[in-house]
C-alpha atoms as a PDB file:
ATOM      1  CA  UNK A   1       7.307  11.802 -12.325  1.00  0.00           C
ATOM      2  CA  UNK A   2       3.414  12.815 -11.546  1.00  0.00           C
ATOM      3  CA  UNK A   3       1.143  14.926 -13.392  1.00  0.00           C
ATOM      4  CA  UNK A   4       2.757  14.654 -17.230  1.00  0.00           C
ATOM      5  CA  UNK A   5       5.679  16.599 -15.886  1.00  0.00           C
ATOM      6  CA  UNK A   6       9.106  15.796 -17.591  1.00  0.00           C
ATOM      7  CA  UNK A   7      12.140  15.320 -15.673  1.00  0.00           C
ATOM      8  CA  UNK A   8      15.430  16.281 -17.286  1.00  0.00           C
ATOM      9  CA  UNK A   9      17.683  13.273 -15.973  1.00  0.00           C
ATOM     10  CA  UNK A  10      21.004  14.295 -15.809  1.00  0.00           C
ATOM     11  CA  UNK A  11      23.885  11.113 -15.825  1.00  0.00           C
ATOM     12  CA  UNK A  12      27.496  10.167 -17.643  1.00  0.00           C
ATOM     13  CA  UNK A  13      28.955  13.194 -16.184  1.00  0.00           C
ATOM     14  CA  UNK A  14      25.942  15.568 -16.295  1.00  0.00           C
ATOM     15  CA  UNK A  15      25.189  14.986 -19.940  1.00  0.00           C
ATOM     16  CA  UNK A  16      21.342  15.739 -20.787  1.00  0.00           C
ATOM     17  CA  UNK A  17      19.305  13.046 -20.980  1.00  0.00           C
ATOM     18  CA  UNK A  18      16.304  13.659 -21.625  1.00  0.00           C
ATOM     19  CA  UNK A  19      16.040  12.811 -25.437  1.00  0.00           C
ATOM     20  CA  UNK A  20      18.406   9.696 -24.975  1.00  0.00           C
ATOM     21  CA  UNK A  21      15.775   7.238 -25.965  1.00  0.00           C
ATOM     22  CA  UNK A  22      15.054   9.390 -29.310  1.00  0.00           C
ATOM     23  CA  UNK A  23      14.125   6.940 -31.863  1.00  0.00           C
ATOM     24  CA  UNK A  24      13.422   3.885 -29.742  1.00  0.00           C
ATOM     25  CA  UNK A  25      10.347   1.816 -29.702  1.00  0.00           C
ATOM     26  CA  UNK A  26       9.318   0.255 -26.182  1.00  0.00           C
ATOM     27  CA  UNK A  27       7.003  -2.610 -25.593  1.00  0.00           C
ATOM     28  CA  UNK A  28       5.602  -2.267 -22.325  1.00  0.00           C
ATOM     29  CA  UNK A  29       3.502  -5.048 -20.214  1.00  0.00           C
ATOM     30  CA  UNK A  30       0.931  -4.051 -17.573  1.00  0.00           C
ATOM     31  CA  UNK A  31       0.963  -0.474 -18.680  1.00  0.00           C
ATOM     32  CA  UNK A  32      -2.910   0.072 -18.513  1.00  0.00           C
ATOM     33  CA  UNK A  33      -2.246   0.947 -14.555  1.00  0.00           C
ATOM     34  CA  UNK A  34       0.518   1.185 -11.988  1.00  0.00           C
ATOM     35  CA  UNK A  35       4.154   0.791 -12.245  1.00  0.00           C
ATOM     36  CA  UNK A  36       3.622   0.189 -16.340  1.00  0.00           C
ATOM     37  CA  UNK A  37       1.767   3.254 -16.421  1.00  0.00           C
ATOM     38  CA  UNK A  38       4.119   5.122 -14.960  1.00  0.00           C
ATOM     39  CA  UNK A  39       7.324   3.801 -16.972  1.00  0.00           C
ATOM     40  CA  UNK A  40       5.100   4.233 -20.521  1.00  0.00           C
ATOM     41  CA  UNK A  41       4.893   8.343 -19.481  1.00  0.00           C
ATOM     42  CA  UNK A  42       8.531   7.958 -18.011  1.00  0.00           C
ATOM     43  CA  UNK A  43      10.181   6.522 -21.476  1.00  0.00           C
ATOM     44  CA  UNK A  44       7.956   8.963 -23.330  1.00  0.00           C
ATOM     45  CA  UNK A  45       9.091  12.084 -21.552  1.00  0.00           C
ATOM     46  CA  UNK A  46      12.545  10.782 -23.088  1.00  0.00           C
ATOM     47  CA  UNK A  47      11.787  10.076 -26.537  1.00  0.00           C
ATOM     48  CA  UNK A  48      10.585   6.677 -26.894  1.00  0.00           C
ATOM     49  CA  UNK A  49       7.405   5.528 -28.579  1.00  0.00           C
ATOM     50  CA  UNK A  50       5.603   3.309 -26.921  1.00  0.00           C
ATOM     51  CA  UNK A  51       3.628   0.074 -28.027  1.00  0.00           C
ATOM     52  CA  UNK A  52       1.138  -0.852 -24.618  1.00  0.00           C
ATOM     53  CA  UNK A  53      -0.174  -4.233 -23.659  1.00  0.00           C
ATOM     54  CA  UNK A  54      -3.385  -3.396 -21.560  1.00  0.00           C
ATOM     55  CA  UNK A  55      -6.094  -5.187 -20.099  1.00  0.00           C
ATOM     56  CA  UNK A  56      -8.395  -1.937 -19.157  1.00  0.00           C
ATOM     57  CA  UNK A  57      -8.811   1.106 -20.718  1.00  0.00           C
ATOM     58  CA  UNK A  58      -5.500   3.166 -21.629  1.00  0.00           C
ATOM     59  CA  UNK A  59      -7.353   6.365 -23.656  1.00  0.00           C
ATOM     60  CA  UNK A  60      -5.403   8.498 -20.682  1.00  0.00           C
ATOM     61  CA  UNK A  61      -2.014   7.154 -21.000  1.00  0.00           C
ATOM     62  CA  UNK A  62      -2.377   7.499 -24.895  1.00  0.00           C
ATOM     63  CA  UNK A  63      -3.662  11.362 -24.300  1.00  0.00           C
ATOM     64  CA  UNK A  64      -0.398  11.694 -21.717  1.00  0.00           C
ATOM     65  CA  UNK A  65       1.854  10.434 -24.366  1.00  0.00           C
ATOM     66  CA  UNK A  66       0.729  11.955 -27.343  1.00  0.00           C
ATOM     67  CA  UNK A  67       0.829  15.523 -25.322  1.00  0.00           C
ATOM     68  CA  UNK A  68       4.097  14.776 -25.220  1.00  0.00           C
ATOM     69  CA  UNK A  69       4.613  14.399 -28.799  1.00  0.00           C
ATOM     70  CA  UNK A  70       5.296  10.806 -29.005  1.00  0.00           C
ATOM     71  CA  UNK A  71       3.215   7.412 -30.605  1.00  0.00           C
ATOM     72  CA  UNK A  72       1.644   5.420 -28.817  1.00  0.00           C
ATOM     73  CA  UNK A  73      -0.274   2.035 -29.980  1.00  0.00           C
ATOM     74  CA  UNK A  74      -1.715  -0.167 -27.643  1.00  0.00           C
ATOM     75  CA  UNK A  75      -3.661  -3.596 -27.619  1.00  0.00           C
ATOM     76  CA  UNK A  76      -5.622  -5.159 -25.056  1.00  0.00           C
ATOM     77  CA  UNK A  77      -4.387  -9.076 -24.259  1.00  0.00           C
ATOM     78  CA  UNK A  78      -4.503 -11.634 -21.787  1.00  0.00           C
ATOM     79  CA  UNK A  79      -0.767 -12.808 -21.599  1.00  0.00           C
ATOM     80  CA  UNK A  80      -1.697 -15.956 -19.993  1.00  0.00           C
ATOM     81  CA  UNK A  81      -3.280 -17.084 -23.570  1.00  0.00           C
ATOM     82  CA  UNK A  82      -0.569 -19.244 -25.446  1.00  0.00           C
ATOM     83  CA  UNK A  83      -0.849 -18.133 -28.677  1.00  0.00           C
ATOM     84  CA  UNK A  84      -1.373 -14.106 -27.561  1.00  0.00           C
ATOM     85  CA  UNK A  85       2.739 -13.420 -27.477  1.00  0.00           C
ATOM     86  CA  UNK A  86       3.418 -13.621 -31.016  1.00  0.00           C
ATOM     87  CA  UNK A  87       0.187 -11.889 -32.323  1.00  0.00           C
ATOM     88  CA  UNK A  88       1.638  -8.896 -29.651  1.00  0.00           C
ATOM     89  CA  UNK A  89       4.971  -8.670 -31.384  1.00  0.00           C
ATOM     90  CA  UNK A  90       3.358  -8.599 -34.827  1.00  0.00           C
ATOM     91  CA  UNK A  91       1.275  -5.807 -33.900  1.00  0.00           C
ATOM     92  CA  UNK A  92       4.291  -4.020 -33.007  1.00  0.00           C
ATOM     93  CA  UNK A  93       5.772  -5.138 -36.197  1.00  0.00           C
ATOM     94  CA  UNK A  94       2.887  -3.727 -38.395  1.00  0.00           C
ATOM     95  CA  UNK A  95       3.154  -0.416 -36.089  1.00  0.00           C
ATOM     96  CA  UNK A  96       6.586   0.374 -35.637  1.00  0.00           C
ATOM     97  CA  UNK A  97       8.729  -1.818 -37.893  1.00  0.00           C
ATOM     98  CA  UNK A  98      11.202  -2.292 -35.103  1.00  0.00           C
ATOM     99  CA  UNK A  99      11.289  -3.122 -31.069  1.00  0.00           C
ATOM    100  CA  UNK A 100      14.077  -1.855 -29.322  1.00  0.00           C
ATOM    101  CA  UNK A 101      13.083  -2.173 -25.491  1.00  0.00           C
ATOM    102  CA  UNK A 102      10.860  -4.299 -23.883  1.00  0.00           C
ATOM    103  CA  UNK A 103       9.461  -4.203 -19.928  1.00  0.00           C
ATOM    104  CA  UNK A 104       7.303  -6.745 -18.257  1.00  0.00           C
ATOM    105  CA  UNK A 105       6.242  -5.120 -16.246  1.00  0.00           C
ATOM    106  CA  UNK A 106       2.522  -7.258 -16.162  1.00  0.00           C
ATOM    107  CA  UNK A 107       1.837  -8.883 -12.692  1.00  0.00           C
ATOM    108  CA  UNK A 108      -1.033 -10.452 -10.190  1.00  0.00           C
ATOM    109  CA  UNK A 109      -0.604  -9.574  -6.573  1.00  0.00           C
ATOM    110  CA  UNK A 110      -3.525 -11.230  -4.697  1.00  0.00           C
ATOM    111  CA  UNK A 111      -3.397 -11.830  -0.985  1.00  0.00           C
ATOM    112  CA  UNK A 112      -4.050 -15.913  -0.374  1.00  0.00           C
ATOM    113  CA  UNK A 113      -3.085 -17.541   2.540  1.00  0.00           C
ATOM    114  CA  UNK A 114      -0.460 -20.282   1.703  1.00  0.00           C
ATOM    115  CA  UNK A 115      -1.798 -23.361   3.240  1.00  0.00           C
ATOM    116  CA  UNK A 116      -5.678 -23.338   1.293  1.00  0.00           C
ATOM    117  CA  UNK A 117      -3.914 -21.671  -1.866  1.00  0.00           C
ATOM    118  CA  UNK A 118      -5.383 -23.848  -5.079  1.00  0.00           C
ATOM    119  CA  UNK A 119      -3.397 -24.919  -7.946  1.00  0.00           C
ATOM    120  CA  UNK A 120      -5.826 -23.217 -10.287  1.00  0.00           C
ATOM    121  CA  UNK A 121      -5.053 -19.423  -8.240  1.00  0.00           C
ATOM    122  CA  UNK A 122      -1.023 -20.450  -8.148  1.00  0.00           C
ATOM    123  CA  UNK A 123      -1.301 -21.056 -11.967  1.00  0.00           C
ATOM    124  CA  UNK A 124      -3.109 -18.234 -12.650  1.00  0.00           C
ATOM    125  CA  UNK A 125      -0.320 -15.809 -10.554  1.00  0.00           C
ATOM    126  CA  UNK A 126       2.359 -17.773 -12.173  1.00  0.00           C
ATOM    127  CA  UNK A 127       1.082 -17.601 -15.853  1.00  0.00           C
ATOM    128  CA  UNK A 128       1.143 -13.428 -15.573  1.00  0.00           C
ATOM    129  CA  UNK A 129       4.048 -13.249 -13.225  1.00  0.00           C
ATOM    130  CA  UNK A 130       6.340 -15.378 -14.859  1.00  0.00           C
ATOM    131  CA  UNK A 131       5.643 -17.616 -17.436  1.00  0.00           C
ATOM    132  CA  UNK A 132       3.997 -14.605 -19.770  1.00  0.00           C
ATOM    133  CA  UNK A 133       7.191 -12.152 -19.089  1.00  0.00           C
ATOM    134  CA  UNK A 134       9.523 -15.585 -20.834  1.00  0.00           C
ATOM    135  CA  UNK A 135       7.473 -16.326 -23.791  1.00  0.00           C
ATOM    136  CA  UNK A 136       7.462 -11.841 -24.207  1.00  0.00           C
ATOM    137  CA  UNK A 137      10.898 -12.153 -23.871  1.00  0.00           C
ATOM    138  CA  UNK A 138      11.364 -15.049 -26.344  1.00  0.00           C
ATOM    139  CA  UNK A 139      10.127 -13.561 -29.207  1.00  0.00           C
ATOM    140  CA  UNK A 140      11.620  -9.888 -28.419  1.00  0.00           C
ATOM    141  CA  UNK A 141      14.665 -11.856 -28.629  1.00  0.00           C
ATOM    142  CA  UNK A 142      14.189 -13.411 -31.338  1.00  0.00           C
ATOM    143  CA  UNK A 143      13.452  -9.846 -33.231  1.00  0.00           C
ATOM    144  CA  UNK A 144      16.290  -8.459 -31.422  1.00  0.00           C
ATOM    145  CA  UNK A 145      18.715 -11.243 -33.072  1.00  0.00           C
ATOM    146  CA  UNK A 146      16.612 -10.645 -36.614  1.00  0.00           C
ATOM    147  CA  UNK A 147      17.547  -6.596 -36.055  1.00  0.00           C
ATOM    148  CA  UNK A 148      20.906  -7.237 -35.209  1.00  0.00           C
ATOM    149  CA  UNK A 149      20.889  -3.840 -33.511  1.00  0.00           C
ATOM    150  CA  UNK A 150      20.793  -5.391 -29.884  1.00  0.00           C
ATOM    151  CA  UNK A 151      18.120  -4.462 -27.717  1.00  0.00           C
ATOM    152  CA  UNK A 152      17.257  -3.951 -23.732  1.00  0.00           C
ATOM    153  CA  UNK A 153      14.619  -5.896 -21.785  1.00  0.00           C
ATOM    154  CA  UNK A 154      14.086  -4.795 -17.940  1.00  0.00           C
ATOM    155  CA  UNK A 155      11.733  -6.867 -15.346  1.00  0.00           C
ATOM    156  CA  UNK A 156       9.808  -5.960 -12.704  1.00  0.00           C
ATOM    157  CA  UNK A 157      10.856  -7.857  -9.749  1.00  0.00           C
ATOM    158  CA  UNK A 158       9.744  -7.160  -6.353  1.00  0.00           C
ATOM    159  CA  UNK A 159      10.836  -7.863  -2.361  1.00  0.00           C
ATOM    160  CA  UNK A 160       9.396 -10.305  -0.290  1.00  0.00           C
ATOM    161  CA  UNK A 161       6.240  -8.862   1.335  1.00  0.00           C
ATOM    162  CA  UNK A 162       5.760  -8.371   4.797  1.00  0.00           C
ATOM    163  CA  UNK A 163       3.398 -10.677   5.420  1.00  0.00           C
ATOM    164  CA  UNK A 164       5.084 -13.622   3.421  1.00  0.00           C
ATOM    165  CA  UNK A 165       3.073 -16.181   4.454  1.00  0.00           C
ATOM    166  CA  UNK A 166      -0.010 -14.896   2.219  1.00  0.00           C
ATOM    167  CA  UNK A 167       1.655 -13.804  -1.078  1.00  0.00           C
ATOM    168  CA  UNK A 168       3.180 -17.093  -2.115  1.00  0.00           C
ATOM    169  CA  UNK A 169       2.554 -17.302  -5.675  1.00  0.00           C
ATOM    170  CA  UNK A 170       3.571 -13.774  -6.048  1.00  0.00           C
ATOM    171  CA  UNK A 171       6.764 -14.177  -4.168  1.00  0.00           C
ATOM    172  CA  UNK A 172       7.993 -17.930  -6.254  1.00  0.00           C
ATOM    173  CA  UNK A 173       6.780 -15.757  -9.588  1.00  0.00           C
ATOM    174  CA  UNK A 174       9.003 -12.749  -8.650  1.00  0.00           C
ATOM    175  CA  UNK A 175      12.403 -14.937  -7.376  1.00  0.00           C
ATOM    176  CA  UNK A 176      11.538 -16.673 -10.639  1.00  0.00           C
ATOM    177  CA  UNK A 177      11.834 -13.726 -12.635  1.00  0.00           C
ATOM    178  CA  UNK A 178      15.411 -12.893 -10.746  1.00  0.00           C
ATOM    179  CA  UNK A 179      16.491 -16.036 -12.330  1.00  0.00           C
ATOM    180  CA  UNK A 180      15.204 -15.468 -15.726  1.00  0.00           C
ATOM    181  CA  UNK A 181      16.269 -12.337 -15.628  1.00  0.00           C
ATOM    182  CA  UNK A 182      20.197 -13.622 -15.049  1.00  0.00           C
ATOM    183  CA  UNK A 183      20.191 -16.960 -17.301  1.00  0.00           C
ATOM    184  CA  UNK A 184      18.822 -15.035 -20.218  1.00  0.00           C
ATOM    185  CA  UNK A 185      21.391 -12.114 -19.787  1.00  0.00           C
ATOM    186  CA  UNK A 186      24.123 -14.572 -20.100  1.00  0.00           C
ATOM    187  CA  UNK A 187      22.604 -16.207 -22.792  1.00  0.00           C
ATOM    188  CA  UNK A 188      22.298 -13.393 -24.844  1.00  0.00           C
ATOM    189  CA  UNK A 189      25.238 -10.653 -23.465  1.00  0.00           C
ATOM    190  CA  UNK A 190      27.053 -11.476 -26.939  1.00  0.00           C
ATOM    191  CA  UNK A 191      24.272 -10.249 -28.957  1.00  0.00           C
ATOM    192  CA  UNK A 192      24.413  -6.587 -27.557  1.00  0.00           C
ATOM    193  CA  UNK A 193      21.492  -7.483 -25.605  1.00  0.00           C
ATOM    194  CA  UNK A 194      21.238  -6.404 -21.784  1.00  0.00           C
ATOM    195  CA  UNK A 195      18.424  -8.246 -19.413  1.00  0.00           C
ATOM    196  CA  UNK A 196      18.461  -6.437 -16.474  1.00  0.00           C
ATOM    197  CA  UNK A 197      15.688  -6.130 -13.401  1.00  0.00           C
ATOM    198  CA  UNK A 198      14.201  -3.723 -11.006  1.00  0.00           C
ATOM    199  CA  UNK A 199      13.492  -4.873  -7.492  1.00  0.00           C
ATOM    200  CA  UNK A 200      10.696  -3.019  -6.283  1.00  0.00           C
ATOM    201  CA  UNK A 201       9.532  -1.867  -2.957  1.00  0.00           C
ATOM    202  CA  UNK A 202       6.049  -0.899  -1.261  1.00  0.00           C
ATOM    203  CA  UNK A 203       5.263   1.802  -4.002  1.00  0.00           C
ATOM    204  CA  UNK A 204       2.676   4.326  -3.867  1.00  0.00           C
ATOM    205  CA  UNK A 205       0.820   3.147  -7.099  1.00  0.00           C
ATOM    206  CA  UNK A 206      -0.043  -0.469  -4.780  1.00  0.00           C
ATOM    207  CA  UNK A 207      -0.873   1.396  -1.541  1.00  0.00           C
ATOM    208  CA  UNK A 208      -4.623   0.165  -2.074  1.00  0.00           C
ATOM    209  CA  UNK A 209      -3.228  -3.452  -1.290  1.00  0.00           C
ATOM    210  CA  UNK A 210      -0.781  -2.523   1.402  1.00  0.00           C
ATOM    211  CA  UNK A 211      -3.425  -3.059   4.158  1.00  0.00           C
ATOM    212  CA  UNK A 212      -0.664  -3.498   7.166  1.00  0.00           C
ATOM    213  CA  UNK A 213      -0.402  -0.766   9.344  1.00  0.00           C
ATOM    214  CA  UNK A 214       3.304  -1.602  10.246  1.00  0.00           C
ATOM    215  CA  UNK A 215       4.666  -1.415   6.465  1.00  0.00           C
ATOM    216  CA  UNK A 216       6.025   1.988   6.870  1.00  0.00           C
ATOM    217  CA  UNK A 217       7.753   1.393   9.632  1.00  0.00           C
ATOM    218  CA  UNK A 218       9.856  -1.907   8.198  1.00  0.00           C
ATOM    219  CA  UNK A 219      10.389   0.517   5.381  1.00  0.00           C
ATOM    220  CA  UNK A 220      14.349   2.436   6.273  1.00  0.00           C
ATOM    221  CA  UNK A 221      12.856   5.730   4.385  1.00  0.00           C
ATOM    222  CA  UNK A 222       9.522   5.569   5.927  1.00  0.00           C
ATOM    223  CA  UNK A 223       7.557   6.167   2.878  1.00  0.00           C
ATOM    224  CA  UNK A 224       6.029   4.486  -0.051  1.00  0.00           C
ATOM    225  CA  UNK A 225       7.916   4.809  -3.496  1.00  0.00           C
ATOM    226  CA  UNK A 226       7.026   7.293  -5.706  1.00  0.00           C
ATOM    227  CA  UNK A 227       6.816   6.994  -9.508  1.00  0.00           C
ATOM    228  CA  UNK A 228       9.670   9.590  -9.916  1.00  0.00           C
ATOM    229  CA  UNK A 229      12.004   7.337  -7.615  1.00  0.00           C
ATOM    230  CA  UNK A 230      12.170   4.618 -10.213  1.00  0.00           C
ATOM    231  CA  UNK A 231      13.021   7.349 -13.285  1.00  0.00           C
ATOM    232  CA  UNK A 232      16.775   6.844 -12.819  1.00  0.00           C
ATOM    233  CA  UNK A 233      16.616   3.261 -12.399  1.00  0.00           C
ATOM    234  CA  UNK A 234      14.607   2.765 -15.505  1.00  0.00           C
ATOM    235  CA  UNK A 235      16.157   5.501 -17.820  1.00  0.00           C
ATOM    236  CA  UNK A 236      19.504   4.094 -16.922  1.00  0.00           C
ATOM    237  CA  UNK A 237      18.540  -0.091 -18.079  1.00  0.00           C
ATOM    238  CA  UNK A 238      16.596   1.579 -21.229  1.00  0.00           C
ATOM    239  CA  UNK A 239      19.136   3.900 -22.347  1.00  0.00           C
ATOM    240  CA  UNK A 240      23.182   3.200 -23.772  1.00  0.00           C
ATOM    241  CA  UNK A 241      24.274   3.601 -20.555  1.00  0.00           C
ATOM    242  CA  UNK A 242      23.446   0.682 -19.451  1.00  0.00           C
ATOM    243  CA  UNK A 243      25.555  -1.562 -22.372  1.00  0.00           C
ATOM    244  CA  UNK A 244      28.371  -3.437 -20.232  1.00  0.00           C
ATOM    245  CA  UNK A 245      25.315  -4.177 -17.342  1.00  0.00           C
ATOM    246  CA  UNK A 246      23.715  -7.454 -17.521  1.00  0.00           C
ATOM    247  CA  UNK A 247      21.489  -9.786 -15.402  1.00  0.00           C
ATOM    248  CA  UNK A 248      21.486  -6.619 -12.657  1.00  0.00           C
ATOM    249  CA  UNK A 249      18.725  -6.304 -10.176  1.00  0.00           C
ATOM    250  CA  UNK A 250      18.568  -2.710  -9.171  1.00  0.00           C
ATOM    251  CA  UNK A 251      17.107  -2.163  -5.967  1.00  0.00           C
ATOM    252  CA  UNK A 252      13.927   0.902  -5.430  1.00  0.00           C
ATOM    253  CA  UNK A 253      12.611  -0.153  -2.107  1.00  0.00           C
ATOM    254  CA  UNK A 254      13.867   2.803   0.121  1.00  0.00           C
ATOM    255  CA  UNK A 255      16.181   0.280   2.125  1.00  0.00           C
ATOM    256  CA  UNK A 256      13.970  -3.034   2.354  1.00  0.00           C
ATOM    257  CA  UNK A 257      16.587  -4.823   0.927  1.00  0.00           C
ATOM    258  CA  UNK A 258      19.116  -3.953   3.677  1.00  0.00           C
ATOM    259  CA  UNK A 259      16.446  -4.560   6.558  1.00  0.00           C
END
């Protein structure tokens, strides 16, 4: 989905979905650029409002949304700050009144070789890529449980880059989220909540850092994801459909994970 078009997802037997998130509030992660950028218009075009965390300017995404004739609030915050998570869900509070999805979709992808990586740049990769998307998730939970409505959180994961040997923080971040992703779905499947994941491929909205000629060709469909191939995956985790599905990891990576 490019452009501020709207999609009109059709699933559950060809049943119109494109007001299924009518109602909903969702707290998005990295949505200032990228993937999060994308999903905020995506869940929009649906029916949710949308609540940003951003760490550049969003005054487009907020025009995009509000064209579209839903909310959006946003606040700009470094997740790797320890006491940032729970003044985030209090803004949301004080905006909304509820939280009913939530996406970390927040993340550091910076090429280091492995052997002179420093513990300060591993820390720093580590604090957005995984530790932030815990302590979100902790206290959406906790509102979840005070809502007693359920809820739905989805994570960004992503496959193992090509050149593995200079992404190493990135990759141990992303298999972490896999896990977190799966222990916190069982956890929590009896409160009507479903933690669920998207595996991502080489997708267009990264291309600036895919600087290896030979990525397209490792790739089974040859291309670069598109922001529109992720719309089912993500419509189906945020909506009702997805109730009985928990601690999934839903593949968009045109094949890479079959390679």
């Amino acid at each position: 989905m490019t452009g501020g078009a709207v999609h009109i997802l059709m699933v559950n037997g060809g049943k119109n979905m494109n007001h299924c998130l009518h109602g909903k509030v969702a707290l998005i992660s990295g949505c200032s650029q990228g993937l999060g950028y994308e999903a905020a218009k995506i869940l929009a075009a649906h029916g949710a409002d949308i609540f940003g965390i951003s760490i550049g300017d969003d005054e487009q995404l907020k025009k995009e949304i509000e064209a579209m004739g839903r909310s959006y609030h946003s606040m700009t915050a470094d997740l790797s700050t320890p006491d940032i998570i729970h003044q985030v869900v209090k803004e949301v509070l004080a905006a909304y009144q509820h939280i009913d999805i939530l996406l970390n979709f927040a993340h550091v992808l910076k090429k280091e070789d492995t052997l002179s990586l420093s513990r300060i740049a591993w820390k720093q990769a580590l604090d957005i890529n995984l530790t932030a998307a815990f302590f979100l998730s902790q206290e959406v939970i906790k509102q979840f449980l005070k809502q007693k409505q359920g809820g739905k959180i989805i994570n960004a994961s992503g496959i193992l880059p090509l050149e593995a040997d200079s992404y190493a923080a990135y990759v141990v971040g992303k298999g972490g989220m896999e896990a977190m992703t799966q222990y916190l779905a069982s956890a929590f499947a009896k409160d009507n909540i479903q933690i669920n994941a998207i595996r991502f491929g080489y997708m267009q909205e990264g291309s600036s850092l895919y600087e290896n000629k030979e990525i397209l060709k490792a790739i089974p469909a040859r291309r670069l994801g598109t922001a529109s191939d992720m719309e089912g995956a993500l419509l189906l985790l945020a909506s009702d459909q997805s109730n009985y599905m928990c601690g999934a990891c839903i593949p968009v990576d045109g094949g890479c994970s079959i390679r």
